[in-house]
N, C-alpha and C. Protein backbone atom coordinates (compact mmCIF):
# COMPACT_ATOMS: atom_id res chain seq x y z
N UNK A 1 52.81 19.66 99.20
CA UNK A 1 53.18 18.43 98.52
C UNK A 1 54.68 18.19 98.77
N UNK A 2 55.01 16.99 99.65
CA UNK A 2 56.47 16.68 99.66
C UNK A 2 57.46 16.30 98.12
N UNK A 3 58.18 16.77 97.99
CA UNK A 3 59.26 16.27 96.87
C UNK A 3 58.91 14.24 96.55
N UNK A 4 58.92 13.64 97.53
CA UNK A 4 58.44 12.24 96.97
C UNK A 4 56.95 12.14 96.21
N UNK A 5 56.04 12.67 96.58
CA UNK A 5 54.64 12.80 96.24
C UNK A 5 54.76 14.06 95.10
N UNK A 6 55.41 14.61 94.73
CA UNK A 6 55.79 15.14 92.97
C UNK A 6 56.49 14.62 92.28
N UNK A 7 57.34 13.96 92.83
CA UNK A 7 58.09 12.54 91.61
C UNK A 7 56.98 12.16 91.02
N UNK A 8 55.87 11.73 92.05
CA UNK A 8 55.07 10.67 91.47
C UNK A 8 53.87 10.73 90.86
N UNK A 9 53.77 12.08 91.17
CA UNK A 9 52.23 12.79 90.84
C UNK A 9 52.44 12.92 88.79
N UNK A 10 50.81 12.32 88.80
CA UNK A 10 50.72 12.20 87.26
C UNK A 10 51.03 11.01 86.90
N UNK A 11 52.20 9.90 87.31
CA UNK A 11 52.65 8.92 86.49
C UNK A 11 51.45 7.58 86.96
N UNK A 12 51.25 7.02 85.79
CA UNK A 12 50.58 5.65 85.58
C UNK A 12 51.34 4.58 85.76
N UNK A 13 50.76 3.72 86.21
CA UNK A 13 51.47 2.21 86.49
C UNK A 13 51.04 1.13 85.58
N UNK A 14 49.87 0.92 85.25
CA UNK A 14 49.22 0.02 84.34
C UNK A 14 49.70 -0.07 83.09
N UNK A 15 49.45 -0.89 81.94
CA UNK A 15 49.98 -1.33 81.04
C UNK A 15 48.40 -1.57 79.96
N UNK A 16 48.28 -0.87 78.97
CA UNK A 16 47.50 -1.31 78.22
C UNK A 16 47.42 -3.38 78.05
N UNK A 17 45.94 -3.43 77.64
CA UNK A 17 46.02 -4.56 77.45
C UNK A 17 46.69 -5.20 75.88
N UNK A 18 46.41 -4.10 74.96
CA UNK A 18 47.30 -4.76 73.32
C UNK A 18 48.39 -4.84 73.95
N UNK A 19 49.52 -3.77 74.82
CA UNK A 19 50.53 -4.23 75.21
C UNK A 19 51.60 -5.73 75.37
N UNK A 20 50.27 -5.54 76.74
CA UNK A 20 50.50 -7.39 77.07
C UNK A 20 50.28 -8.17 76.59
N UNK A 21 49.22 -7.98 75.00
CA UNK A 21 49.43 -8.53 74.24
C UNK A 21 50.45 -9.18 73.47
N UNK A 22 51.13 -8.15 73.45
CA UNK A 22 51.89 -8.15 72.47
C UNK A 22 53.45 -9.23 73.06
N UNK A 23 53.30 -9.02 73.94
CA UNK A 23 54.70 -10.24 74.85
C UNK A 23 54.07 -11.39 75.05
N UNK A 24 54.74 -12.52 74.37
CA UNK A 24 54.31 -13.95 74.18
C UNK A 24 54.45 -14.65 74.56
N UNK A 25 55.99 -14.33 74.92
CA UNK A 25 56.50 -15.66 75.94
C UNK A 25 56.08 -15.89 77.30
N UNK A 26 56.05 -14.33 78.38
CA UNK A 26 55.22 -14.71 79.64
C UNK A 26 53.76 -15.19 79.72
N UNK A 27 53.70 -16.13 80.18
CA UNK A 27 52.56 -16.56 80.92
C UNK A 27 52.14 -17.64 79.84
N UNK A 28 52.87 -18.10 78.95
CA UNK A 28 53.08 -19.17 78.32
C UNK A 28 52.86 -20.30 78.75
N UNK A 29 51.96 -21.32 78.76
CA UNK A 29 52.18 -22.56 79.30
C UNK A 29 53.16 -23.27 78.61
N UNK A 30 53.33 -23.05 77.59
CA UNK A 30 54.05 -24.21 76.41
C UNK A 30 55.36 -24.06 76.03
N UNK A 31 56.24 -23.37 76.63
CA UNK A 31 57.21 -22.87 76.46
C UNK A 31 58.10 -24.45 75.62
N UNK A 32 58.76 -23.40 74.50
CA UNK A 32 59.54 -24.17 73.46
C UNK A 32 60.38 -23.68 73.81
N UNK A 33 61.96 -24.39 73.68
CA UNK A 33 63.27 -23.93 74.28
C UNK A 33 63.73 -24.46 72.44
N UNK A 34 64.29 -23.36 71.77
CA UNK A 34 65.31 -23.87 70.80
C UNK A 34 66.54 -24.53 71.13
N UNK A 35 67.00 -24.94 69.95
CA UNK A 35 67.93 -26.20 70.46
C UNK A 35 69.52 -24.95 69.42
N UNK A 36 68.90 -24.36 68.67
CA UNK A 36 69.94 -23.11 68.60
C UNK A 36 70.26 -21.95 68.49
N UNK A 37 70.82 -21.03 68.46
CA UNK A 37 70.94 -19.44 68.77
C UNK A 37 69.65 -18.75 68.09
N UNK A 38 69.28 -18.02 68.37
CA UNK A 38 67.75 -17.44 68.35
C UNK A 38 67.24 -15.95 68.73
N UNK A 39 68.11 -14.94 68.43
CA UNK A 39 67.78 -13.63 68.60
C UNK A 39 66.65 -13.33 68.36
N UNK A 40 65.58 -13.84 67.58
CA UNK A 40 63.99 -13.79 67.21
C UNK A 40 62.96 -13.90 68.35
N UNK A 41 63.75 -14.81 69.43
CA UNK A 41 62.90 -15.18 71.02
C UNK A 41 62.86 -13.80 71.87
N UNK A 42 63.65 -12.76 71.58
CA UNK A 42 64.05 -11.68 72.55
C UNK A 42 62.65 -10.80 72.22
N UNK A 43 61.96 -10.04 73.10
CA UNK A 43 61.27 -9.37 72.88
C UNK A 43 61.18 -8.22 74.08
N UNK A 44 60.50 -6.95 73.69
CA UNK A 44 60.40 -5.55 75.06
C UNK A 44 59.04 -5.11 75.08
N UNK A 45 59.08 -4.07 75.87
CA UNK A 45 57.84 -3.29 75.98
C UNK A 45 58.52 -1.91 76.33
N UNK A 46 57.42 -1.18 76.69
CA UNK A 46 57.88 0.28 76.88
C UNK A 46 58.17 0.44 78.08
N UNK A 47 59.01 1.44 78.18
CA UNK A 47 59.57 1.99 79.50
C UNK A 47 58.67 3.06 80.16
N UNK A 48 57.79 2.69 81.29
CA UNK A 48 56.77 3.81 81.34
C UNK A 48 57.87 4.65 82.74
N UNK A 49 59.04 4.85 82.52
CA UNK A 49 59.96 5.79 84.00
C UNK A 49 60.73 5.96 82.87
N UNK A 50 60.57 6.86 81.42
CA UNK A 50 61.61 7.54 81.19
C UNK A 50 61.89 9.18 81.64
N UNK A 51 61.18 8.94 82.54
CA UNK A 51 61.75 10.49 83.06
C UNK A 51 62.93 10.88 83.87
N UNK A 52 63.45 9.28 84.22
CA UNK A 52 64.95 9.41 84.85
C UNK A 52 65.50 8.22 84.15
N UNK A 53 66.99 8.30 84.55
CA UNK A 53 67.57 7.17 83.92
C UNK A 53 67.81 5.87 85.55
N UNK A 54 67.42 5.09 85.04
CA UNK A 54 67.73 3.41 86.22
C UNK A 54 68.50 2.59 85.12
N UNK A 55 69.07 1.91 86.33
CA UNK A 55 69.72 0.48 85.95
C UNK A 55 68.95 -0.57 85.97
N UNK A 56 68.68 -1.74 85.09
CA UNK A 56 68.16 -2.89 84.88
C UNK A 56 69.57 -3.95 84.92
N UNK A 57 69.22 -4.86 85.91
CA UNK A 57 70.44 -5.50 85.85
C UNK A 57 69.74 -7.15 86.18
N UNK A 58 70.30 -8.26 84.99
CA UNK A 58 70.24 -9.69 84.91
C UNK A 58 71.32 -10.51 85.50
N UNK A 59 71.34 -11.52 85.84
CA UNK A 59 72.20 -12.16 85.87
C UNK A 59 71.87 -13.98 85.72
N UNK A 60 72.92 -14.32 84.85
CA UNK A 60 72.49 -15.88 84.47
C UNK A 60 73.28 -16.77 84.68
N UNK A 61 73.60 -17.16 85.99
CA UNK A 61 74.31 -18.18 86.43
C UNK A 61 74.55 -19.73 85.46
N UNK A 62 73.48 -19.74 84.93
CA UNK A 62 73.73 -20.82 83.83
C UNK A 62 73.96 -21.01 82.59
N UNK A 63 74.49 -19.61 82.39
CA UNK A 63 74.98 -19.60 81.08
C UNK A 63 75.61 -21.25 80.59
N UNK A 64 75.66 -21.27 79.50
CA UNK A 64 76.15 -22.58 78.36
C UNK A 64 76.21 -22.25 77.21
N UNK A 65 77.55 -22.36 76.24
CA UNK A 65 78.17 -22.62 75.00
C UNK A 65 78.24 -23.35 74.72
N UNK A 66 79.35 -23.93 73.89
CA UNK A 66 80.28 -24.62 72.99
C UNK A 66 81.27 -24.16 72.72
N UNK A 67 82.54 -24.76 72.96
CA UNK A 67 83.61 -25.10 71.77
C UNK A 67 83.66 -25.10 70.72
N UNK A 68 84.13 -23.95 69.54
CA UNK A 68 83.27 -24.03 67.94
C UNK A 68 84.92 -25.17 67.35
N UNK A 69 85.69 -25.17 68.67
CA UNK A 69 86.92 -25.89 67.97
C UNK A 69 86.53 -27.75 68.25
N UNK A 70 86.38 -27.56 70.03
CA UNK A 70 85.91 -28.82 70.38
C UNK A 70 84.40 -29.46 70.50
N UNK A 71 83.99 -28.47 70.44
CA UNK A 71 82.20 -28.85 71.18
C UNK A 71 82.00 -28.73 72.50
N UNK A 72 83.45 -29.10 73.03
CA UNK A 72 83.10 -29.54 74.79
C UNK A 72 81.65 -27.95 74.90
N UNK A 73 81.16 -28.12 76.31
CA UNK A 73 80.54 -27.34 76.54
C UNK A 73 81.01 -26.25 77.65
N UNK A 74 80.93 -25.16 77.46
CA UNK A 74 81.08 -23.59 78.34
C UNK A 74 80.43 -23.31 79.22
N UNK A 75 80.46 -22.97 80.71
CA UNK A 75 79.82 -22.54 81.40
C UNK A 75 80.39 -20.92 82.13
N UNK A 76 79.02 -20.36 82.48
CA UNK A 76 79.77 -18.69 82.75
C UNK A 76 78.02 -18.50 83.46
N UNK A 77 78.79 -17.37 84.42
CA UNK A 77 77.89 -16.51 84.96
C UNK A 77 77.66 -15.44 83.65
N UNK A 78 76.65 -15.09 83.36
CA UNK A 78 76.30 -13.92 82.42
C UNK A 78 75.41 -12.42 83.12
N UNK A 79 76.53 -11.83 83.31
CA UNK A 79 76.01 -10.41 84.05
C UNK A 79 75.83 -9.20 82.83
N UNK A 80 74.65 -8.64 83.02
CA UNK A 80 74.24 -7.84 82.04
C UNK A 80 73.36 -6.60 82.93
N UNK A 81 73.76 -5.55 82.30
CA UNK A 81 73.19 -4.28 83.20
C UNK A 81 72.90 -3.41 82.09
N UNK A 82 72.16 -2.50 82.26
CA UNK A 82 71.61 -1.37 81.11
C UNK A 82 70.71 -0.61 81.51
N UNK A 83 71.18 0.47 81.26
CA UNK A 83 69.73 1.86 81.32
C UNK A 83 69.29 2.29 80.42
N UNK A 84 67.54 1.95 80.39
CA UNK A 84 66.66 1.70 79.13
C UNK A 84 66.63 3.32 78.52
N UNK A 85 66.20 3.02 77.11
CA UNK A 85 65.37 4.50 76.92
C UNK A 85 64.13 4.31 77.08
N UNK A 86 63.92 3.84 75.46
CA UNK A 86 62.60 3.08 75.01
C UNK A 86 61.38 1.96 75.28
N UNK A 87 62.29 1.60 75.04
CA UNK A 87 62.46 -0.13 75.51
C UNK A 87 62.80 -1.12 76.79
N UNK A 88 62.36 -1.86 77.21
CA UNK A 88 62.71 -2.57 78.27
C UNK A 88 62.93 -4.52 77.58
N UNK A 89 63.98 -5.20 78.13
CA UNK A 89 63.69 -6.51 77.54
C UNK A 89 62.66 -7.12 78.26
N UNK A 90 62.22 -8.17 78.34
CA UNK A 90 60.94 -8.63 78.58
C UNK A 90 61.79 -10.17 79.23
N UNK A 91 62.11 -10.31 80.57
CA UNK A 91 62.86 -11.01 81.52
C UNK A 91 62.87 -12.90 80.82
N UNK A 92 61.33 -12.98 80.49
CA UNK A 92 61.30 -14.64 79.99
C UNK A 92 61.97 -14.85 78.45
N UNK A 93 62.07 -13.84 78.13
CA UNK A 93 62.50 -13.77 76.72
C UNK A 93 64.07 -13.61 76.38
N UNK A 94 64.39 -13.04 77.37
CA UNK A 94 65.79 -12.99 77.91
C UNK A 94 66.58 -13.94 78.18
N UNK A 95 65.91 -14.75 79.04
CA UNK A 95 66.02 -16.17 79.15
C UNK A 95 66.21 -17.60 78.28
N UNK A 96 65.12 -17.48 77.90
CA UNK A 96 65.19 -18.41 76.34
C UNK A 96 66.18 -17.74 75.39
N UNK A 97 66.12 -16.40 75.11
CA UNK A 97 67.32 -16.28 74.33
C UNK A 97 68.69 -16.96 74.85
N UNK A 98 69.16 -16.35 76.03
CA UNK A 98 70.19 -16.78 76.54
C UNK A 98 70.81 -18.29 76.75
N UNK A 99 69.39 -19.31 76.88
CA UNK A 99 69.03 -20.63 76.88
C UNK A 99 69.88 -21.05 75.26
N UNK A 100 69.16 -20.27 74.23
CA UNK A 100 69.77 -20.67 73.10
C UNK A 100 71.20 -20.66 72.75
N UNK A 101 71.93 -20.56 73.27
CA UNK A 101 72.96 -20.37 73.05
C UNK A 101 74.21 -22.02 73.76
N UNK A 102 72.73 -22.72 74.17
CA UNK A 102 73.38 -24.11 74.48
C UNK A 102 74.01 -25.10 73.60
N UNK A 103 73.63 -24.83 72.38
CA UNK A 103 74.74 -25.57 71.36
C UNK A 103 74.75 -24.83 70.57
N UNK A 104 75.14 -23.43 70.63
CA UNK A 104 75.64 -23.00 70.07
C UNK A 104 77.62 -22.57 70.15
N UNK A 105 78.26 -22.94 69.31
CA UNK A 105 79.35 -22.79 68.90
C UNK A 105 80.52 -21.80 68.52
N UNK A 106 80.45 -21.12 69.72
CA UNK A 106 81.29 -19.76 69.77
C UNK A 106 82.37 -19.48 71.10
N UNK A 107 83.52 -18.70 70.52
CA UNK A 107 83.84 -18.22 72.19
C UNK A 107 83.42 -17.50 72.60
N UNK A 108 84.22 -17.80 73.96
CA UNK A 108 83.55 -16.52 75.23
C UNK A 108 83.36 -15.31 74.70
N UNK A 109 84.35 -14.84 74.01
CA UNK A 109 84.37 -13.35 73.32
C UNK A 109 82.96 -12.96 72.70
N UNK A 110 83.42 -14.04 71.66
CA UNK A 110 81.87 -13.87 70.31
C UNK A 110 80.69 -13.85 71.05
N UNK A 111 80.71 -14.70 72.50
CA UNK A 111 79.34 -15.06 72.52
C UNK A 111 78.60 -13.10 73.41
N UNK A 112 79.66 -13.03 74.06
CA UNK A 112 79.14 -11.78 74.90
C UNK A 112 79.02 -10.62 74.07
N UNK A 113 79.79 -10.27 72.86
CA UNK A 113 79.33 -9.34 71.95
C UNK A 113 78.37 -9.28 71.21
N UNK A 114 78.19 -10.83 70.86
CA UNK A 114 76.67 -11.23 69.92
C UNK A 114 75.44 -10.75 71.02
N UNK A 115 75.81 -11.08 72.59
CA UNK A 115 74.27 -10.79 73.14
C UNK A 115 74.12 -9.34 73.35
N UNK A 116 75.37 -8.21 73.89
CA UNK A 116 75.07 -6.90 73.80
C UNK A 116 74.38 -6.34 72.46
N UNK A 117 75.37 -7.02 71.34
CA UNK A 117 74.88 -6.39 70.15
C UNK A 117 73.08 -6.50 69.82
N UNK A 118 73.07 -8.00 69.95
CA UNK A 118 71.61 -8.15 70.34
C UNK A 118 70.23 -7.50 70.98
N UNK A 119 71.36 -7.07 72.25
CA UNK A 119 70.36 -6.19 72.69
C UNK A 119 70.28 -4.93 72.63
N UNK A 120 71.25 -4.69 71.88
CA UNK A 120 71.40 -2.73 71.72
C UNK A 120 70.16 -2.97 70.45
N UNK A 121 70.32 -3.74 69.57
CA UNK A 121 69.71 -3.64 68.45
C UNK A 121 68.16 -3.56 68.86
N UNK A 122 68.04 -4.81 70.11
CA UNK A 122 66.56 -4.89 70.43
C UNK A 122 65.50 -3.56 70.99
N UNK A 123 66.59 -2.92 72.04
CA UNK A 123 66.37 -1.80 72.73
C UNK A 123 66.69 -0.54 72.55
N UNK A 124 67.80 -0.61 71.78
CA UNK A 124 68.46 0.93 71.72
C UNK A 124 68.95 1.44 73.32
N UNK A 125 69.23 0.81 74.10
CA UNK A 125 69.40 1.76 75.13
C UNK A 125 70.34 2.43 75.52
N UNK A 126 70.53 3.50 76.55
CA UNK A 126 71.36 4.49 76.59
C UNK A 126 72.56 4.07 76.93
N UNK A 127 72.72 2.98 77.48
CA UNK A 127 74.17 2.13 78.11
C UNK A 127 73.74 0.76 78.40
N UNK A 128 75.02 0.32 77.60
CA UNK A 128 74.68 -1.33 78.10
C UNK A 128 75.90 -1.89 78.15
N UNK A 129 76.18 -2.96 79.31
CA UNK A 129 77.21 -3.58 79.70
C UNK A 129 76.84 -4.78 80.00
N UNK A 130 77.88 -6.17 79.62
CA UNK A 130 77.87 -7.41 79.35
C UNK A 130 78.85 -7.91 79.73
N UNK A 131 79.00 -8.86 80.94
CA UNK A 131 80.23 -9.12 81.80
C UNK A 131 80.19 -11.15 81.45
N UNK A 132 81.00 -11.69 80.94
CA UNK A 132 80.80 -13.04 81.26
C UNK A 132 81.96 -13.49 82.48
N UNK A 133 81.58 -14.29 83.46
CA UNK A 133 82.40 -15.16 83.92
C UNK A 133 82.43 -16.35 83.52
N UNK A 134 83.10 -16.97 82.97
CA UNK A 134 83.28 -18.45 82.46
C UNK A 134 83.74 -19.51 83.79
N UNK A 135 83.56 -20.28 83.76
CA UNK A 135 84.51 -21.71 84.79
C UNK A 135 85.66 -21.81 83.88
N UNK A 136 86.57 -21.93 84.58
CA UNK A 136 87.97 -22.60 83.83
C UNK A 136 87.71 -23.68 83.08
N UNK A 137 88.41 -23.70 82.31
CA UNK A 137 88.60 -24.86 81.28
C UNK A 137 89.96 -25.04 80.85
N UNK A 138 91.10 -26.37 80.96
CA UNK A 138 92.11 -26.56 80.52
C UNK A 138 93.07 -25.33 81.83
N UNK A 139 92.40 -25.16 82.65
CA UNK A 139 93.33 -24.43 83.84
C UNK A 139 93.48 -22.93 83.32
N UNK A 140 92.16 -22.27 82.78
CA UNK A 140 92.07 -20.73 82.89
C UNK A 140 91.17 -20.60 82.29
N UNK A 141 90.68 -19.07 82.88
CA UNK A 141 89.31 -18.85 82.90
C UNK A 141 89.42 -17.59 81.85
N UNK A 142 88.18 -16.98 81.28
CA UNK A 142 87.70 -16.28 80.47
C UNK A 142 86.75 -15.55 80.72
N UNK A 143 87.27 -13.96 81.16
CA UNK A 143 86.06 -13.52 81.54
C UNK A 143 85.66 -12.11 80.84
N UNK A 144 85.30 -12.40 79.44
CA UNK A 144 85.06 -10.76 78.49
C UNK A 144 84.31 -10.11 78.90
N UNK A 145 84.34 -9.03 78.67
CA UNK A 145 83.22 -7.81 79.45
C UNK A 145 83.26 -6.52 77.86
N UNK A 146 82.64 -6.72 77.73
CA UNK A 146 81.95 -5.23 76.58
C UNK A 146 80.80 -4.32 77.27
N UNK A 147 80.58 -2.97 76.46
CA UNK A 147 80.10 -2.13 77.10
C UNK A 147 79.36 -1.58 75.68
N UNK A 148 78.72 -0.39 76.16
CA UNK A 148 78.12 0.46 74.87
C UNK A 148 77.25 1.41 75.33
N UNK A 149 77.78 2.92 75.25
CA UNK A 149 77.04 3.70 75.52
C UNK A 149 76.56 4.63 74.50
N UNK A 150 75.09 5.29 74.29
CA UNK A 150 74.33 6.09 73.20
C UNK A 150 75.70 7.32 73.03
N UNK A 151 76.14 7.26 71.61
CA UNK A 151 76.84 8.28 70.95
C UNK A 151 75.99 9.74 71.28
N UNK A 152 77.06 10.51 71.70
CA UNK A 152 76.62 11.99 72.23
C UNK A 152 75.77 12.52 72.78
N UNK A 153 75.95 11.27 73.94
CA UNK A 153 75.13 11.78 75.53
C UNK A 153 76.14 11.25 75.96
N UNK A 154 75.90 11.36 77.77
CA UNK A 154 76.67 11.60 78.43
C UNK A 154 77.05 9.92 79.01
N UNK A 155 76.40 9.38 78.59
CA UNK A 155 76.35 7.61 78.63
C UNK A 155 77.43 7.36 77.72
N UNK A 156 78.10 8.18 76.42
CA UNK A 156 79.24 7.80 75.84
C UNK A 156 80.33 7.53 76.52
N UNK A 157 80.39 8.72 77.05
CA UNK A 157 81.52 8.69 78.47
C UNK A 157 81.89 7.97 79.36
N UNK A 158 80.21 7.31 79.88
CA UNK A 158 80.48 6.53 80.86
C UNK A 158 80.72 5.23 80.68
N UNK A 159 80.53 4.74 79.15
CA UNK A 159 81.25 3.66 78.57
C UNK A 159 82.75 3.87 78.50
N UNK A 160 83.10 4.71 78.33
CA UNK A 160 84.60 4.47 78.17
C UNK A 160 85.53 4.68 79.57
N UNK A 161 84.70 5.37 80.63
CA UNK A 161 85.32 5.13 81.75
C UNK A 161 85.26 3.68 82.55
N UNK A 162 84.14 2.95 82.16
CA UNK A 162 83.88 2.01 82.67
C UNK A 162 84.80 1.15 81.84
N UNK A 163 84.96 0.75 80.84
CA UNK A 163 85.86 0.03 80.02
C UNK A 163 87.15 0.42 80.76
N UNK A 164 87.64 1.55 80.64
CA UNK A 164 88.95 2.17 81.13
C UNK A 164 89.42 1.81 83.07
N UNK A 165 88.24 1.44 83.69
CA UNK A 165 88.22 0.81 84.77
C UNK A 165 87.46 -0.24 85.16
N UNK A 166 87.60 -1.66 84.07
CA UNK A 166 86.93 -2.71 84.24
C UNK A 166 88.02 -3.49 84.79
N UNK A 167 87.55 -3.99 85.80
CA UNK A 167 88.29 -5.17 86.36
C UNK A 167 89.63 -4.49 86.65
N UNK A 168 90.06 -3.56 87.39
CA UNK A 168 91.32 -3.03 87.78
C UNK A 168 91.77 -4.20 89.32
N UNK A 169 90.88 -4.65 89.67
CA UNK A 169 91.61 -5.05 90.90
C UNK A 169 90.57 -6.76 90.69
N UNK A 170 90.99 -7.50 90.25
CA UNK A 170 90.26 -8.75 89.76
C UNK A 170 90.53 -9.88 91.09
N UNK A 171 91.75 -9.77 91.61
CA UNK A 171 92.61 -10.59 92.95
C UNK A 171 91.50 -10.37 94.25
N UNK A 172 90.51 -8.89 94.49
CA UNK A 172 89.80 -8.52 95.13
C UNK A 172 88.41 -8.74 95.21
N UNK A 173 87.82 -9.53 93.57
CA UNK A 173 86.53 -9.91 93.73
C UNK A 173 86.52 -11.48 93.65
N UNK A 174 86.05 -11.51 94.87
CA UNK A 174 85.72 -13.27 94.82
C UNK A 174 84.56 -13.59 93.82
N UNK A 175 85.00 -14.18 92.73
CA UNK A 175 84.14 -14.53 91.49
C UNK A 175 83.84 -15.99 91.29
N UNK A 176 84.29 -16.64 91.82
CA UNK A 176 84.39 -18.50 91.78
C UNK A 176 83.81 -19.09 92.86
């Protein structure tokens, strides 16, 4: 037996059917888009590869806010990465959450801590990181980045190195 063919030996791929039950939003014909912030739309399933740790990584080019001073509206790339335990988010649900946040009334800051927090709460997972790029507005841009790794594992660490080397060389990534 080669080392690739014992990774794999034993593990299941399928998904009970209550499972897929249980996630609402895919395969939805009727999809409702709220008109405001909505952490209730987010939903997961189980992680059937917790026998190693992977990266899950989103990205939402169309992010949209508000101004809670002006209204005008916010736009940002929304980059989000995380290695599950439990839990996995459930991609359409992710979406509409993120959707909700179109009139909603916060800054850049608030808004990227509200969605990590969101999703640590949803998932618990072992590390999670939340990068916004914003478009300029008024001639400068806004680009918060939070992190969060599981207290006393080794994912603590790698939150604070990653914080401790976020964006060191910013002149070097073409982001615009």
């Amino acid at each position: 037996m080669t080392a690739t063919e014992a990774c794999w030996e034993g593990m299941t791929v399928s998904r009970t059917k209550d499972e897929l039950q249980q996630i609402q939003h895919l395969g939805n014909q009727h999809t409702t888009y709220t008109g405001t912030y909505d952490p209730s739309v987010l939903e997961s399933f189980a992680n059937k590869h917790g026998d190693h740790d992977y990266f899950v990584k989103f990205n939402c080019p169309e992010f949209t806010s508000l101004c809670p001073k002006t209204g005008q509206p916010d736009y940002a790339t929304i980059y989000i990465s995380y290695v599950p335990d439990l839990r996995l988010v459930e991609s359409k649900s992710l979406k509409l959450y993120l959707f909700s946040f179109r009139n909603h009334g916060d800054f850049h800051e608030d808004c990227i801590n509200i969605i990590m927090k969101d999703l640590c709460a949803l998932l618990d997972p072992k590390y999670i990181e939340v990068w916004g790029k914003f478009l300029p507005r008024g001639g400068i841009s806004i680009d918060p980045y939070c992190n969060y790794g599981k207290p006393h594992t080794p994912w603590e660490n790698v939150a604070w190195q990653r914080l401790a080397q976020h964006d060191l060389y910013p002149e070097t990534v073409n982001n615009r």
